[in-house]
Protein backbone atom coordinates (compact mmCIF):
# COMPACT_ATOMS: atom_id res chain seq x y z
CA UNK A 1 87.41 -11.90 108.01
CA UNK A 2 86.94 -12.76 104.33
CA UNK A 3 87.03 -16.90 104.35
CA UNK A 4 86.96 -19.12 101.27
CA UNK A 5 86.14 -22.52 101.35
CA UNK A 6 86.55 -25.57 99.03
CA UNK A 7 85.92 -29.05 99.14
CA UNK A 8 85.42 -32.34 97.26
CA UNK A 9 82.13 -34.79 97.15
CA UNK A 10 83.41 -36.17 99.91
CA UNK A 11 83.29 -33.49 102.71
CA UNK A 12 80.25 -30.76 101.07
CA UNK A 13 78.23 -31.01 103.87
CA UNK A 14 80.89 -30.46 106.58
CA UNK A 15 81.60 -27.44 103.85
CA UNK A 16 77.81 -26.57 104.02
CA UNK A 17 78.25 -26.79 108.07
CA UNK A 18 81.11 -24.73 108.42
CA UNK A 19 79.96 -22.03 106.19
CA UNK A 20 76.57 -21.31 107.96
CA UNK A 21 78.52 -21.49 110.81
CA UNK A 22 81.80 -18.90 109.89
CA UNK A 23 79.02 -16.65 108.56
CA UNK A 24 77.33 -16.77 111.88
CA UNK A 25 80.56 -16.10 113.56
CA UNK A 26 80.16 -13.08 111.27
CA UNK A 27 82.87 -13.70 109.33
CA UNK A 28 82.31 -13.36 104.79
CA UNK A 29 82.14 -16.67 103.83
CA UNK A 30 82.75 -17.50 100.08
CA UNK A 31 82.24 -21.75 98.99
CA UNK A 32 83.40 -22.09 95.75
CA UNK A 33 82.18 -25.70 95.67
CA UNK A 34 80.40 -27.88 94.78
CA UNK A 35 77.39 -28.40 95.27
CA UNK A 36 76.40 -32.18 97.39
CA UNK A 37 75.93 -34.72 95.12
CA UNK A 38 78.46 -34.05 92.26
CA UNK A 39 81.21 -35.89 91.80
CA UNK A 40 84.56 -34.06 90.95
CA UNK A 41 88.21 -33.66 91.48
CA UNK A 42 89.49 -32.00 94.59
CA UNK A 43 92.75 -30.54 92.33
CA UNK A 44 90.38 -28.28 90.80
CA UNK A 45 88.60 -26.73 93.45
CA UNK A 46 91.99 -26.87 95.12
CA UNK A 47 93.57 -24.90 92.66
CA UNK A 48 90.35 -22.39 92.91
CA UNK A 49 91.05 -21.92 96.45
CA UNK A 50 94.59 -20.93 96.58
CA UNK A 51 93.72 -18.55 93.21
CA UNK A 52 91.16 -16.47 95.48
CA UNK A 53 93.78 -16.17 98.78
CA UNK A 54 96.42 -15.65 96.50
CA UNK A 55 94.61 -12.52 94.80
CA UNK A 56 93.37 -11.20 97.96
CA UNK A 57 89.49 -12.10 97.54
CA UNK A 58 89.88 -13.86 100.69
CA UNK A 59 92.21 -13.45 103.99
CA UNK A 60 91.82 -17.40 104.29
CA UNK A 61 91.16 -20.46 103.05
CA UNK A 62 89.26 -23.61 104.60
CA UNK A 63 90.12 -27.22 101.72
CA UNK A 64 88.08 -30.30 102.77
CA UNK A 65 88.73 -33.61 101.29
CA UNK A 66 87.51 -37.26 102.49
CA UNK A 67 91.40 -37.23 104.21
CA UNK A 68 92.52 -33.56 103.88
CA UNK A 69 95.89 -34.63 102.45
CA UNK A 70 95.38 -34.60 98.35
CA UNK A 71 93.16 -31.25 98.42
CA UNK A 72 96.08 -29.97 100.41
CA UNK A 73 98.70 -31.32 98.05
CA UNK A 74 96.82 -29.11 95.38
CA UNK A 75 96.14 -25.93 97.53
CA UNK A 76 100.29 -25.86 98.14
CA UNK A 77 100.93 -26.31 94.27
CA UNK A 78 100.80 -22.55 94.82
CA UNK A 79 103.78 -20.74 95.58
CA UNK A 80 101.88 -17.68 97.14
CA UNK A 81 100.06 -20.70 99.60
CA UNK A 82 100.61 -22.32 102.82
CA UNK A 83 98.25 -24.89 103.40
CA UNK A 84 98.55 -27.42 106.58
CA UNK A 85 96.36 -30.25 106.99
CA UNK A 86 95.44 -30.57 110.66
CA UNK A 87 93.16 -32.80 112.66
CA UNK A 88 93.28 -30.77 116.27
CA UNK A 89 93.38 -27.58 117.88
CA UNK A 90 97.23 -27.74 118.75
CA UNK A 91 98.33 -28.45 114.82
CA UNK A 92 95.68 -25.77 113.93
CA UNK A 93 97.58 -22.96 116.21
CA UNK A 94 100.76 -24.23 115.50
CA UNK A 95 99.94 -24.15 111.68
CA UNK A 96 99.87 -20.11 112.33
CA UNK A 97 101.96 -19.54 114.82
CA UNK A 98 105.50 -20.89 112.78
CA UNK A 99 104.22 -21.44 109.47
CA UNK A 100 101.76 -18.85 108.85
CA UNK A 101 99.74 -20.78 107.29
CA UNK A 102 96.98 -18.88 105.22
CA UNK A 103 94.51 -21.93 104.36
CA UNK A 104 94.19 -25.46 106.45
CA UNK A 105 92.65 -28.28 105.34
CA UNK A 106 90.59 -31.15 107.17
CA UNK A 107 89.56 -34.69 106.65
CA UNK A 108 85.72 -34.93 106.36
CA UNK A 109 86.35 -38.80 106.79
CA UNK A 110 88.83 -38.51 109.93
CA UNK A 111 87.42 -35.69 112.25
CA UNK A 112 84.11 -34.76 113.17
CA UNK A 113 82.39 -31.73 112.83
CA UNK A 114 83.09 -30.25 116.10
CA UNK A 115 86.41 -30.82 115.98
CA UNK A 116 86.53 -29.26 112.60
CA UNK A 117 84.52 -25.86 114.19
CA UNK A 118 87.66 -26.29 117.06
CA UNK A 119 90.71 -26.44 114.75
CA UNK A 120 89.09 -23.61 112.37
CA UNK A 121 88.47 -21.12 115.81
CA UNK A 122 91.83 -21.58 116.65
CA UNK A 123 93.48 -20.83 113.28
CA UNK A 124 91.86 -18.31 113.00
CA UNK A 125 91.94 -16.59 116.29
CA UNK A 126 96.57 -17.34 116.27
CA UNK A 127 98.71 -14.82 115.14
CA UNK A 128 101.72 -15.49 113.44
CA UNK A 129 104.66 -15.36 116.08
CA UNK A 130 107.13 -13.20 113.70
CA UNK A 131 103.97 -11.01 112.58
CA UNK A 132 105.92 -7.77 114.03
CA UNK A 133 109.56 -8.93 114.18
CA UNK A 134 111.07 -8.85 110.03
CA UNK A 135 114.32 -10.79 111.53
CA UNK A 136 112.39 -13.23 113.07
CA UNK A 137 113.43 -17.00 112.28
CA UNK A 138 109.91 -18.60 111.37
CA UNK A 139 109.51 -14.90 109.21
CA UNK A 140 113.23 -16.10 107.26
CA UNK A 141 111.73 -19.74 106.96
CA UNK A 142 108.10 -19.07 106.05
CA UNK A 143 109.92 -16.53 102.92
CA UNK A 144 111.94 -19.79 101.84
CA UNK A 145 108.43 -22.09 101.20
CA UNK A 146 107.63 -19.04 98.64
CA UNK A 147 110.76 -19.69 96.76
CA UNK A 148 112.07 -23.11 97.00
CA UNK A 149 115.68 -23.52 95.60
CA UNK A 150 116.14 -25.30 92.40
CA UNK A 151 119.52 -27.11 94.02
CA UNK A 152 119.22 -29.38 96.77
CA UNK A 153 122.72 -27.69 98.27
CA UNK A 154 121.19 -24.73 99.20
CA UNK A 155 121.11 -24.95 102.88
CA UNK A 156 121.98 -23.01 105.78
CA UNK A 157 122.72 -23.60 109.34
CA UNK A 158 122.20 -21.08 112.31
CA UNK A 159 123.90 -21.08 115.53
């Protein structure tokens, strides 16, 4: 698989550690930064992230902050994006499975390397559960996060 990854200062070398590693699960591995030891804002390399899955460069995306949560934020400014932060296995499948998710993000402050290598296997080894069923429910639900209504009465109910 073709697998971006991004980060801020915070989380490089769990970036650096997950890279080797992805690339010696012999997957393509492209970090688009930075480099240890800068400082910089996670929007941006968010933002550079979801550009690359968006356009096809990569299948997948891996966003590390200190906490995950505002590198995510930036990754899902993208309406072509679906980026869950998860800190397990379970939330990493899941994450897939009903949202197909095509980029996760983790907390370089919150879980530990292994766990990181753990939630990454399993997102990337879980297929999305409507992947061969157009009428499926989490297909209809995953098309509505690409195009959010503008009103807040647009909602539907299904028996």
């Amino acid at each position: 698989m073709r697998i971006a990854i991004a980060s801020d200062h915070a989380a490089t070398d769990m970036k650096a550690e997950l890279a080797e590693w992805l690339m010696d699960e012999g997957h393509e591995v492209a970090d688009l930064g930075p480099d240890a030891g800068e400082s910089v804002d996670y929007p941006d390399y968010g933002y550079k992230l979801a550009e690359v899955i968006a356009d096809g460069t990569a299948e997948y995306g891996i966003a590390l902050c200190g906490s995950g949560i505002g590198i995510s934020i930036s990754v899902n400014r993208h309406p072509a994006l679906r980026c869950a932060m998860v800190s397990d296995p379970l939330s990493a499948a899941l994450s897939r499975e009903h949202n197909n998710a095509n980029c996760i993000a983790l907390g370089a402050r919150l879980i530990g390397i292994e766990m990181a290598k753990s939630c990454v296997a399993t997102f990337l080894s879980t297929e999305f559960a409507d992947a061969n069923n157009p009428d499926g429910r989490h297909r209809r639900r995953v098309t509505k996060l690409g195009i959010p209504p503008l009103l807040s009465d647009h909602i539907e109910t299904h028996q």
